[in-house]
PDB file of N, CA and C in Angstrom:
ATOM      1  N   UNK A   1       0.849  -1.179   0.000  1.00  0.00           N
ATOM      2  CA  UNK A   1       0.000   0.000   0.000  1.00  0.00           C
ATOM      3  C   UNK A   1       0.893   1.240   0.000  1.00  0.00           C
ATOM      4  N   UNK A   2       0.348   2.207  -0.974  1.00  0.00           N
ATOM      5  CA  UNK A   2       1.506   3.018  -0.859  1.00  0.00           C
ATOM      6  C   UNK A   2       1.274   4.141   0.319  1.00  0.00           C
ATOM      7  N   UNK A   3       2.028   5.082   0.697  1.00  0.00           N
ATOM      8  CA  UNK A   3       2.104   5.813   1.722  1.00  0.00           C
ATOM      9  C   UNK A   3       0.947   6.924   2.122  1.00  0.00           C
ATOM     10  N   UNK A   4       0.667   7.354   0.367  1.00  0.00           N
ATOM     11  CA  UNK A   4      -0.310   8.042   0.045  1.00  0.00           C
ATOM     12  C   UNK A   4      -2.224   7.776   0.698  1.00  0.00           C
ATOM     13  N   UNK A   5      -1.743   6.127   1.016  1.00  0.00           N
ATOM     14  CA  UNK A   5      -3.394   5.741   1.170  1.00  0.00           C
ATOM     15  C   UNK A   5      -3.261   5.622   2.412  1.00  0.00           C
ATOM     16  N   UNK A   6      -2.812   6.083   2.899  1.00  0.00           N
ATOM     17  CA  UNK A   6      -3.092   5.940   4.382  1.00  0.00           C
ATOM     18  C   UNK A   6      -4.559   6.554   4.942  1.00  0.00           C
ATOM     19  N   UNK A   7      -5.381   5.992   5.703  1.00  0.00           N
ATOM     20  CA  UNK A   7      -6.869   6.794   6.020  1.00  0.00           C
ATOM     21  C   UNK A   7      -6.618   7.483   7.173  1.00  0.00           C
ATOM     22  N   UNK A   8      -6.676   9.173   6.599  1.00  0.00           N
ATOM     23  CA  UNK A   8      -6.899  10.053   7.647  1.00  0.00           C
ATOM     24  C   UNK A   8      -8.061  10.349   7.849  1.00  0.00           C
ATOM     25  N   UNK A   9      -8.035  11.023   8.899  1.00  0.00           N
ATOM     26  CA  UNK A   9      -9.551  11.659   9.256  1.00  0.00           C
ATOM     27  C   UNK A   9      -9.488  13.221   8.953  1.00  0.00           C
ATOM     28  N   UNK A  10     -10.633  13.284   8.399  1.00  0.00           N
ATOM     29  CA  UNK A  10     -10.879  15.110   7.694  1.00  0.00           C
ATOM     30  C   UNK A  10     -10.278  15.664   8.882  1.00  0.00           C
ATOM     31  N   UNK A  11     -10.613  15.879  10.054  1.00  0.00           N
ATOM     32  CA  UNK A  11     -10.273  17.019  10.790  1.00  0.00           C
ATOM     33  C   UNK A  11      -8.617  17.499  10.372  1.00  0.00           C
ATOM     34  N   UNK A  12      -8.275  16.432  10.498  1.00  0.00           N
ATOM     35  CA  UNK A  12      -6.681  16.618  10.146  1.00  0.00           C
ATOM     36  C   UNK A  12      -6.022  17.948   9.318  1.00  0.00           C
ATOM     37  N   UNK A  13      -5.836  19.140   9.342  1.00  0.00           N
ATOM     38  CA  UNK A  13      -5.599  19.906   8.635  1.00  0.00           C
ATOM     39  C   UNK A  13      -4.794  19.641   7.196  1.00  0.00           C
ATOM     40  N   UNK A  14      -3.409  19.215   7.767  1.00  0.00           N
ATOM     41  CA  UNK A  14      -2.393  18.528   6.933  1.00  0.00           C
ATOM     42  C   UNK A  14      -2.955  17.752   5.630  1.00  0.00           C
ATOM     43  N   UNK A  15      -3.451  16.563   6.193  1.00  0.00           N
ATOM     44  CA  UNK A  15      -3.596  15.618   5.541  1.00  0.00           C
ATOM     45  C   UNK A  15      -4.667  16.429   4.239  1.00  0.00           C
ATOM     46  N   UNK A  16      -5.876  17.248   4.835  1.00  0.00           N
ATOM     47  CA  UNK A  16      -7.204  17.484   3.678  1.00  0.00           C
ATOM     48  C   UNK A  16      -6.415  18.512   3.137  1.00  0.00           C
ATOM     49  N   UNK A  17      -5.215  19.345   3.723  1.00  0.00           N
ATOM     50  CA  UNK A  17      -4.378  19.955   2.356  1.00  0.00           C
ATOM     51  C   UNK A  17      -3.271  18.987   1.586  1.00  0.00           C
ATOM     52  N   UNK A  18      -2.961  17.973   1.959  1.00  0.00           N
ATOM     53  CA  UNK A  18      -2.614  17.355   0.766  1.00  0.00           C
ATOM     54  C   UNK A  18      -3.864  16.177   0.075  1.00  0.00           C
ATOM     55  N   UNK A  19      -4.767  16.413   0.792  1.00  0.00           N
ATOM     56  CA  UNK A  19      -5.835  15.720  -0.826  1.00  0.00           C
ATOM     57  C   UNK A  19      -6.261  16.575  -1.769  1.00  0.00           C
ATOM     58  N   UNK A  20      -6.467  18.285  -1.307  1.00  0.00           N
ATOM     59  CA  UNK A  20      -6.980  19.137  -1.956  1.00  0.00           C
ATOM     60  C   UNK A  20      -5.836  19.134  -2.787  1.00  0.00           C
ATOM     61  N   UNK A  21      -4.629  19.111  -2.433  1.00  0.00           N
ATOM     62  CA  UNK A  21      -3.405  19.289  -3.569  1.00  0.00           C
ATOM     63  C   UNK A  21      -3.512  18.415  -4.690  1.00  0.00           C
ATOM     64  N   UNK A  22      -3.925  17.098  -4.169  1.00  0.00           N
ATOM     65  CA  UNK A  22      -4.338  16.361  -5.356  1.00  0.00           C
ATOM     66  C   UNK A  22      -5.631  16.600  -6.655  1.00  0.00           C
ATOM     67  N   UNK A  23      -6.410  18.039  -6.051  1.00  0.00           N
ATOM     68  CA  UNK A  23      -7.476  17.608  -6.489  1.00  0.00           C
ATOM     69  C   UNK A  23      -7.606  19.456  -7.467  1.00  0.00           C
ATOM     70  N   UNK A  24      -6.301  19.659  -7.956  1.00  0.00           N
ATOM     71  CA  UNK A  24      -6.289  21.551  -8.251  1.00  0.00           C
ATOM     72  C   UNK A  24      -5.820  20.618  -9.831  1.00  0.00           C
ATOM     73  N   UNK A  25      -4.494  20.132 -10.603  1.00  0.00           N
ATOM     74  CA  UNK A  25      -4.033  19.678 -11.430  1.00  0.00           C
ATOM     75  C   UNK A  25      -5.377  19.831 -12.543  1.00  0.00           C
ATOM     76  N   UNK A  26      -5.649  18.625 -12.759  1.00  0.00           N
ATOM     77  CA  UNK A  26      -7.211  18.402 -13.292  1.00  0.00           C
ATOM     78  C   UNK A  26      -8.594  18.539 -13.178  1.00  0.00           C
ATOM     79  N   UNK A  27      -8.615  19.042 -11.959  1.00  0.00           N
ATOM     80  CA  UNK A  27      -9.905  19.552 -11.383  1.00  0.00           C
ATOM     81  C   UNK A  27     -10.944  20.473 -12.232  1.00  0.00           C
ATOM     82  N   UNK A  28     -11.572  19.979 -13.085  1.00  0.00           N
ATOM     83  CA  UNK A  28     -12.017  21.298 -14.007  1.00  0.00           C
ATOM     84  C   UNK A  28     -13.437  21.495 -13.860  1.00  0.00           C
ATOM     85  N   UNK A  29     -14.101  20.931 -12.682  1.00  0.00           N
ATOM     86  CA  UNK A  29     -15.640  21.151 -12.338  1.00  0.00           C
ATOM     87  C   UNK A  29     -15.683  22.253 -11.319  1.00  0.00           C
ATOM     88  N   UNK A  30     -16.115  23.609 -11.457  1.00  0.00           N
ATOM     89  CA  UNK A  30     -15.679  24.468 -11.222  1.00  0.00           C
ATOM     90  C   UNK A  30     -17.275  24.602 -10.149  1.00  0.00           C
ATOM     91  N   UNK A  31     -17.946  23.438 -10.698  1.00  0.00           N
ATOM     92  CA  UNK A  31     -19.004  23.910  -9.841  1.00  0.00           C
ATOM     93  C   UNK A  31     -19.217  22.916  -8.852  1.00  0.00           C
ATOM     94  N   UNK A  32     -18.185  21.882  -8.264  1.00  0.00           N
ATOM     95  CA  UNK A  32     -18.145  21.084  -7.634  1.00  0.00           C
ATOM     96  C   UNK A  32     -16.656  21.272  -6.217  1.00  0.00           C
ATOM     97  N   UNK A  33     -16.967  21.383  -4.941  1.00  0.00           N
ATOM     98  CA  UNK A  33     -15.789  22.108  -4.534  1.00  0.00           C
ATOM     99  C   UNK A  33     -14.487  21.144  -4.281  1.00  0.00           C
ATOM    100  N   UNK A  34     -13.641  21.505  -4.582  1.00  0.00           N
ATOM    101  CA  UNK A  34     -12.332  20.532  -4.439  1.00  0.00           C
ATOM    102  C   UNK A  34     -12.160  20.068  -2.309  1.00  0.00           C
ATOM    103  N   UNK A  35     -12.813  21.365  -2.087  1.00  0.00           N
ATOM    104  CA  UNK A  35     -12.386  20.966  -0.422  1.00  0.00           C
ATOM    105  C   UNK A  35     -13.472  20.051  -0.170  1.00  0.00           C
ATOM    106  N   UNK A  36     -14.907  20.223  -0.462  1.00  0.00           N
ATOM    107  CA  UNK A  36     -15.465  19.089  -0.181  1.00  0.00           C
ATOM    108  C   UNK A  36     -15.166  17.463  -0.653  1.00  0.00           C
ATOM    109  N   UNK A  37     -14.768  17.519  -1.472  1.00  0.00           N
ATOM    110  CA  UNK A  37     -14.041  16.419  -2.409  1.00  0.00           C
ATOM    111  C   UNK A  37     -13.039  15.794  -1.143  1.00  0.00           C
ATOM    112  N   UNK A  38     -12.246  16.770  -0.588  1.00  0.00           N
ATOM    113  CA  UNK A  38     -10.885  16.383  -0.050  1.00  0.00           C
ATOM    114  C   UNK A  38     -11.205  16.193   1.592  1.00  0.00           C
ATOM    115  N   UNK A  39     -12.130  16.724   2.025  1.00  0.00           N
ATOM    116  CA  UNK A  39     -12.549  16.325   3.205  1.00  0.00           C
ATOM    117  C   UNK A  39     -13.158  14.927   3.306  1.00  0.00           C
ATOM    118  N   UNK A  40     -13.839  14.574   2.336  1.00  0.00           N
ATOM    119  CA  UNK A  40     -14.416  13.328   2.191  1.00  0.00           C
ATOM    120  C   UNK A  40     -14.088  12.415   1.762  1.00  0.00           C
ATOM    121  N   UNK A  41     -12.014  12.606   1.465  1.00  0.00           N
ATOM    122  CA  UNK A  41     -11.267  11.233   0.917  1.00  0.00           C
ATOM    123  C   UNK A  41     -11.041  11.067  -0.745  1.00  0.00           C
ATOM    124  N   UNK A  42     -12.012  11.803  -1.501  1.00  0.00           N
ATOM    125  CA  UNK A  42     -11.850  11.867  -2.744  1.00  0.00           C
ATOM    126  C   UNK A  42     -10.423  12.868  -3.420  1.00  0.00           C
ATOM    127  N   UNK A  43      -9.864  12.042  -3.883  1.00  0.00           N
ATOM    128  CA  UNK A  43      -8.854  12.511  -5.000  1.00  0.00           C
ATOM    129  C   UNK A  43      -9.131  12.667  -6.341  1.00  0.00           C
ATOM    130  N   UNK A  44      -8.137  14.026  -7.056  1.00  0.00           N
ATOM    131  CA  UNK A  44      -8.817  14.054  -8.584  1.00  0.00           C
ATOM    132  C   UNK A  44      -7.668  13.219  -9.174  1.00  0.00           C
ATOM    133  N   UNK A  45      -7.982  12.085 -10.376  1.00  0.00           N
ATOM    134  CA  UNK A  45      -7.037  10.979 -10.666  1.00  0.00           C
ATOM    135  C   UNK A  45      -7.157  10.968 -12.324  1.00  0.00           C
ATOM    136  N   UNK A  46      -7.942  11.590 -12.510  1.00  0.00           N
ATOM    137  CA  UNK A  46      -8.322  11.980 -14.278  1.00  0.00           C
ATOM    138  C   UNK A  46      -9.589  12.896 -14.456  1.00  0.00           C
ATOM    139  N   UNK A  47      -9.321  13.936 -15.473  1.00  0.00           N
ATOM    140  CA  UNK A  47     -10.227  14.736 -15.981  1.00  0.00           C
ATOM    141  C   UNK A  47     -11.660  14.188 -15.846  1.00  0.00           C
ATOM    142  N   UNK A  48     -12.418  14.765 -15.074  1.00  0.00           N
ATOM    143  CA  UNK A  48     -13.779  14.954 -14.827  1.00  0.00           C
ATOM    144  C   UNK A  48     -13.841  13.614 -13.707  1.00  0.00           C
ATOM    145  N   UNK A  49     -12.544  12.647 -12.994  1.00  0.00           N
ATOM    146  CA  UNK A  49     -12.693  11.325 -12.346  1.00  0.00           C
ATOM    147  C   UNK A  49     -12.168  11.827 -11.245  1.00  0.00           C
ATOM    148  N   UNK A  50     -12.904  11.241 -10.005  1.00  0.00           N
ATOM    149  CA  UNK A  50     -12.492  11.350  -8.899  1.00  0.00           C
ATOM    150  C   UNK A  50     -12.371  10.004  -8.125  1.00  0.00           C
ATOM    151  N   UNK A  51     -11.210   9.498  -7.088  1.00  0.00           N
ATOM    152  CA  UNK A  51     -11.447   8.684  -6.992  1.00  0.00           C
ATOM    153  C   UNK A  51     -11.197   8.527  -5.511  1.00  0.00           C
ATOM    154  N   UNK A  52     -11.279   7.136  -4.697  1.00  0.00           N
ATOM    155  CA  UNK A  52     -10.913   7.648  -3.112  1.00  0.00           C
ATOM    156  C   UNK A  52      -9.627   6.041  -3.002  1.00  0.00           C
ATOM    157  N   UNK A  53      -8.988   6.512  -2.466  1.00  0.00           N
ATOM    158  CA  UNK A  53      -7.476   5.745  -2.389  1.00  0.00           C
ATOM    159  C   UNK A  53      -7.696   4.806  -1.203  1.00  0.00           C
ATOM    160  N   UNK A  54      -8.547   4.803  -0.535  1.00  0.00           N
ATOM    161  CA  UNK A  54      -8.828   3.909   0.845  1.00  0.00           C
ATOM    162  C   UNK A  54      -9.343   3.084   0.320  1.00  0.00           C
ATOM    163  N   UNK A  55     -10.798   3.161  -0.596  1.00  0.00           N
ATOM    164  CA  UNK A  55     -11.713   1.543  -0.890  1.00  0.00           C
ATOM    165  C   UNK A  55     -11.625   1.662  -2.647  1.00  0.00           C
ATOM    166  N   UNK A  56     -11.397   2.652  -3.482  1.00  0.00           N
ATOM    167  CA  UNK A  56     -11.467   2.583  -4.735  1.00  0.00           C
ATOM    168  C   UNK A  56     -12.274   2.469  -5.738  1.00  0.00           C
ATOM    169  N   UNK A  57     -13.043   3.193  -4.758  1.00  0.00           N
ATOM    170  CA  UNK A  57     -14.304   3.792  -5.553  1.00  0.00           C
ATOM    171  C   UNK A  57     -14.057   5.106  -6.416  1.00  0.00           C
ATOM    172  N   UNK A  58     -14.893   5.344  -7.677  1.00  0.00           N
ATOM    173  CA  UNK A  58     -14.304   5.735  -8.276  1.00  0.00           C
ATOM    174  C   UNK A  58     -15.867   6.471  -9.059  1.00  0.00           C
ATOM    175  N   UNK A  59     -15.501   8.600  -8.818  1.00  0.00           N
ATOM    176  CA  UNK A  59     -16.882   8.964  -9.603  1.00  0.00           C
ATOM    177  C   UNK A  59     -16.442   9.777 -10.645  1.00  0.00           C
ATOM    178  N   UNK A  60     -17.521   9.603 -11.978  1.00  0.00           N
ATOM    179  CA  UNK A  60     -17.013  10.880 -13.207  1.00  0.00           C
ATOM    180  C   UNK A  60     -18.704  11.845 -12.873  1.00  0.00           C
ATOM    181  N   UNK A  61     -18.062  12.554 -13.047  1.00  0.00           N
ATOM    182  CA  UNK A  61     -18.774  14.414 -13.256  1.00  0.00           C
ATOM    183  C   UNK A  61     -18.428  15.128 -14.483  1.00  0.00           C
ATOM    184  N   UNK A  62     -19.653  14.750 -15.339  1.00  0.00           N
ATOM    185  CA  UNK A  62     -19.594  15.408 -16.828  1.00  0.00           C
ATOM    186  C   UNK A  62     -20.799  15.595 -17.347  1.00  0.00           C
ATOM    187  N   UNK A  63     -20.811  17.155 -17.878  1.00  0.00           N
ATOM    188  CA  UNK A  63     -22.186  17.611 -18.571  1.00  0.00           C
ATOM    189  C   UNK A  63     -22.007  17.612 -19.875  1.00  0.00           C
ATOM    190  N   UNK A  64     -23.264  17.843 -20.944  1.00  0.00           N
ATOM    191  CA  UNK A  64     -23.206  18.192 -22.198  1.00  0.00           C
ATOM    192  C   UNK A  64     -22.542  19.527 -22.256  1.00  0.00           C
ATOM    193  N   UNK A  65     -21.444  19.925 -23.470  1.00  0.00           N
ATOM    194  CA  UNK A  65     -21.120  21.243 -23.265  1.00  0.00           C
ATOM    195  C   UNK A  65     -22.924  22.322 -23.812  1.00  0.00           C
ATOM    196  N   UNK A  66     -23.731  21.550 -24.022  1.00  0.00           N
ATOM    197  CA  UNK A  66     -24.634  22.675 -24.810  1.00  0.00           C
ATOM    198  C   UNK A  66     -25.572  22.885 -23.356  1.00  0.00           C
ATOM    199  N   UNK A  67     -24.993  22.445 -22.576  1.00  0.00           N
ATOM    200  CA  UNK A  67     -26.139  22.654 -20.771  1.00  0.00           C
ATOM    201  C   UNK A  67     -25.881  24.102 -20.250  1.00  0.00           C
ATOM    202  N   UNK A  68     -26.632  24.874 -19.610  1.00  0.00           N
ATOM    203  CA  UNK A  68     -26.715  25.906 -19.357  1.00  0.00           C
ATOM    204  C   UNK A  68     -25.926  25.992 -18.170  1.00  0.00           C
ATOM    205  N   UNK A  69     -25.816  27.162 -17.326  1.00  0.00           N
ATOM    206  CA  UNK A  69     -24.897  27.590 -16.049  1.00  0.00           C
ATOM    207  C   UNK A  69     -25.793  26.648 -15.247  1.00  0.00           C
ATOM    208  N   UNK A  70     -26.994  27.018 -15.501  1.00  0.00           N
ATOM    209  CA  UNK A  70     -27.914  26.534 -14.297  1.00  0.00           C
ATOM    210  C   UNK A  70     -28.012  25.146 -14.056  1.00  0.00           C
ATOM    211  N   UNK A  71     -27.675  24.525 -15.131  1.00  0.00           N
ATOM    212  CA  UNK A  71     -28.106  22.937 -15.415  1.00  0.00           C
ATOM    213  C   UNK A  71     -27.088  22.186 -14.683  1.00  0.00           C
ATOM    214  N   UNK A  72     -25.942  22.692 -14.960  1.00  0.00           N
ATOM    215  CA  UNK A  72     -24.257  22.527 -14.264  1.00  0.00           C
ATOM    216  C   UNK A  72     -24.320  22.377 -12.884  1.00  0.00           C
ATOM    217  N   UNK A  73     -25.298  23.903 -12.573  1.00  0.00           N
ATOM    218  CA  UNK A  73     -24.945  24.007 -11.115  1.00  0.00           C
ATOM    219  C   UNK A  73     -25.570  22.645 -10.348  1.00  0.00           C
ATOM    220  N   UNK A  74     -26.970  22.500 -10.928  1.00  0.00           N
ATOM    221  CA  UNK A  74     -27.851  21.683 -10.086  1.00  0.00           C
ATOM    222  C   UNK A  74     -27.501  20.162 -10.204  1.00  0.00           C
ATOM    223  N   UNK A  75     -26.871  19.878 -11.495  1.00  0.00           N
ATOM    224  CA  UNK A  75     -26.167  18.297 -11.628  1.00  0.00           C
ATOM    225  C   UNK A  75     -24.813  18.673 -10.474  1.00  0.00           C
ATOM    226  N   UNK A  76     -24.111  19.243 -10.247  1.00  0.00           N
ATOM    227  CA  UNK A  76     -23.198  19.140  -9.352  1.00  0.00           C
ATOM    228  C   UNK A  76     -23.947  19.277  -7.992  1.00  0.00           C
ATOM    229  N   UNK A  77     -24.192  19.689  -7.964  1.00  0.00           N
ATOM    230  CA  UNK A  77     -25.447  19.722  -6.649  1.00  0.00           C
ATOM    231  C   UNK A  77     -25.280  18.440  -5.797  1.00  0.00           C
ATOM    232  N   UNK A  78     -26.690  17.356  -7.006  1.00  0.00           N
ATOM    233  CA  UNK A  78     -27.129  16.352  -6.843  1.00  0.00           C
ATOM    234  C   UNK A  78     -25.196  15.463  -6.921  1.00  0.00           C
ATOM    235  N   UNK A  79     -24.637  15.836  -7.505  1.00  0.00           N
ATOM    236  CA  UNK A  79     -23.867  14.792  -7.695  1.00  0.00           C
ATOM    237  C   UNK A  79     -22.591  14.847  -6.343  1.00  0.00           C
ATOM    238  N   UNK A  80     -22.757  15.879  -5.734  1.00  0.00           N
ATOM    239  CA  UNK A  80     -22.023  16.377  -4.408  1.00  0.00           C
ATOM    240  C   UNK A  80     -22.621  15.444  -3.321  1.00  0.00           C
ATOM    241  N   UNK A  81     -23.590  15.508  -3.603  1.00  0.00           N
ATOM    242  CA  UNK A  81     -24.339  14.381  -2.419  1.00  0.00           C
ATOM    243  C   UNK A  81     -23.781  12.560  -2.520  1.00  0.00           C
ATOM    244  N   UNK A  82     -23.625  12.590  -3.566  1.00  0.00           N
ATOM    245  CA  UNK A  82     -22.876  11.198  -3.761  1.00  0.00           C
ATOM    246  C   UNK A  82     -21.460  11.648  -3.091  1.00  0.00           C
ATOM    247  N   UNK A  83     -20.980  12.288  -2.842  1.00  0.00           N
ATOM    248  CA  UNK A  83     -19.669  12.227  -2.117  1.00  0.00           C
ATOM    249  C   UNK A  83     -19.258  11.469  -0.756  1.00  0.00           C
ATOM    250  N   UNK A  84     -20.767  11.163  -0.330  1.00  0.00           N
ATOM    251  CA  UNK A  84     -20.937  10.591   1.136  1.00  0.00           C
ATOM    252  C   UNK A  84     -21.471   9.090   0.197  1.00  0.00           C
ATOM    253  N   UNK A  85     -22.235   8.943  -0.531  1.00  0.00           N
ATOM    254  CA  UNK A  85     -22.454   7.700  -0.369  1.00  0.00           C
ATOM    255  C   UNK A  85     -21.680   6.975  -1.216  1.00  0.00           C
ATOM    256  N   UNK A  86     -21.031   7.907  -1.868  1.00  0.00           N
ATOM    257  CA  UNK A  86     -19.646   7.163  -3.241  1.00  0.00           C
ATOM    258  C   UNK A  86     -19.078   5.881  -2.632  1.00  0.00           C
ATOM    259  N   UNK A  87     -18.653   5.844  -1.534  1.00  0.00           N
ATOM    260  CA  UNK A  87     -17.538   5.083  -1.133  1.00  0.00           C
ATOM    261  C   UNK A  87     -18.261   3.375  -0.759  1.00  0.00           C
ATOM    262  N   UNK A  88     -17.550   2.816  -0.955  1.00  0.00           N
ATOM    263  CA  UNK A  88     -17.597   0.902  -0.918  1.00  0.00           C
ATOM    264  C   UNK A  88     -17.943   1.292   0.549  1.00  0.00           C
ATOM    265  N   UNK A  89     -18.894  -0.036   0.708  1.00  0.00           N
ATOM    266  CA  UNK A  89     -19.401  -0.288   1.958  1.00  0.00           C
ATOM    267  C   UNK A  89     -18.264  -0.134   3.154  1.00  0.00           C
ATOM    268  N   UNK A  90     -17.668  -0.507   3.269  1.00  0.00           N
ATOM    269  CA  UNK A  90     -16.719  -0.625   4.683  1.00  0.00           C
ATOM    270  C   UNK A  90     -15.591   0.664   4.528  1.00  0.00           C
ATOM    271  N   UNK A  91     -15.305   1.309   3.874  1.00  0.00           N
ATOM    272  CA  UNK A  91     -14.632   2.174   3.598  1.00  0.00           C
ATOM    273  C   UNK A  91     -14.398   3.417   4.731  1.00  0.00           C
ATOM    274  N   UNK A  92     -13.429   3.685   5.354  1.00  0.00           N
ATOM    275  CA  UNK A  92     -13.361   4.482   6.534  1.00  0.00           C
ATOM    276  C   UNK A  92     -13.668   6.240   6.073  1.00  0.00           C
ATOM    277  N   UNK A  93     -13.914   6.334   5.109  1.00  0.00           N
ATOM    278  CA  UNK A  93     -14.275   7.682   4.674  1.00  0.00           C
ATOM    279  C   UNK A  93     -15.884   7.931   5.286  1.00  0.00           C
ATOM    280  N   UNK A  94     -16.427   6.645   4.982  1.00  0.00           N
ATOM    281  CA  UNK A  94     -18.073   6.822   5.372  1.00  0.00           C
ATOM    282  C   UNK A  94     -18.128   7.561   6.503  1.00  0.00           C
ATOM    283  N   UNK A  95     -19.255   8.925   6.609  1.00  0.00           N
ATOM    284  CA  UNK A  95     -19.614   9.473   7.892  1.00  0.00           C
ATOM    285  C   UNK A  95     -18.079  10.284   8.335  1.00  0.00           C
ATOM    286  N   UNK A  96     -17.235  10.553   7.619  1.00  0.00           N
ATOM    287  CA  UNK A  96     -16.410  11.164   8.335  1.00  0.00           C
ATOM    288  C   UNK A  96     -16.051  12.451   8.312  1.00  0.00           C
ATOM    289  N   UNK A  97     -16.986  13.079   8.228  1.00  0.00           N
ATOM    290  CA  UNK A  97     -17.023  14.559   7.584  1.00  0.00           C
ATOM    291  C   UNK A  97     -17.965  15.250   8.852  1.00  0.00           C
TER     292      UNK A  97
END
């Protein structure tokens, strides 16, 4: 396991600034927040893919480019809420926010 997966807990200052570090590179959902992402274990691992390094679960966030501001906002919305239930059953991210 590499060093990187180690399961912290959000409070941790340190640690949710180096997931957010992971999550600026490719991060191009501008309407989805990288700190919530990084508090909740998710890393950005490919354009529009996020993934979590503890159980390996793994989410994409992508609109039609012809969707409006508004349409964006409210699919990231709904799709922010999967940030809590994204993760594999036993996964120490669950509830840790």
């Amino acid at each position: 396991m590499r060093e990187s997966a180690k399961y912290w807990k959000a409070e941790e200052k340190e640690n949710v600034a180096q997931l957010l570090g992971t999550n600026v590179g490719t991060f191009t959902w501008k309407a989805i927040s990288a700190v919530n992402c990084a508090r909740r274990g998710w890393i950005n691992v490919d354009m529009d893919t996020i993934a979590c390094e503890a159980c390996g679960s793994r989410m994409l966030f992508s609109t039609p480019p012809s969707w409006t501001r508004q349409q964006v906002d409210k699919a990231a919305l709904v799709f922010s809420l999967k940030l809590d239930s994204g993760h594999k059953l036993l996964c120490p991210w669950i509830d840790n926010v």
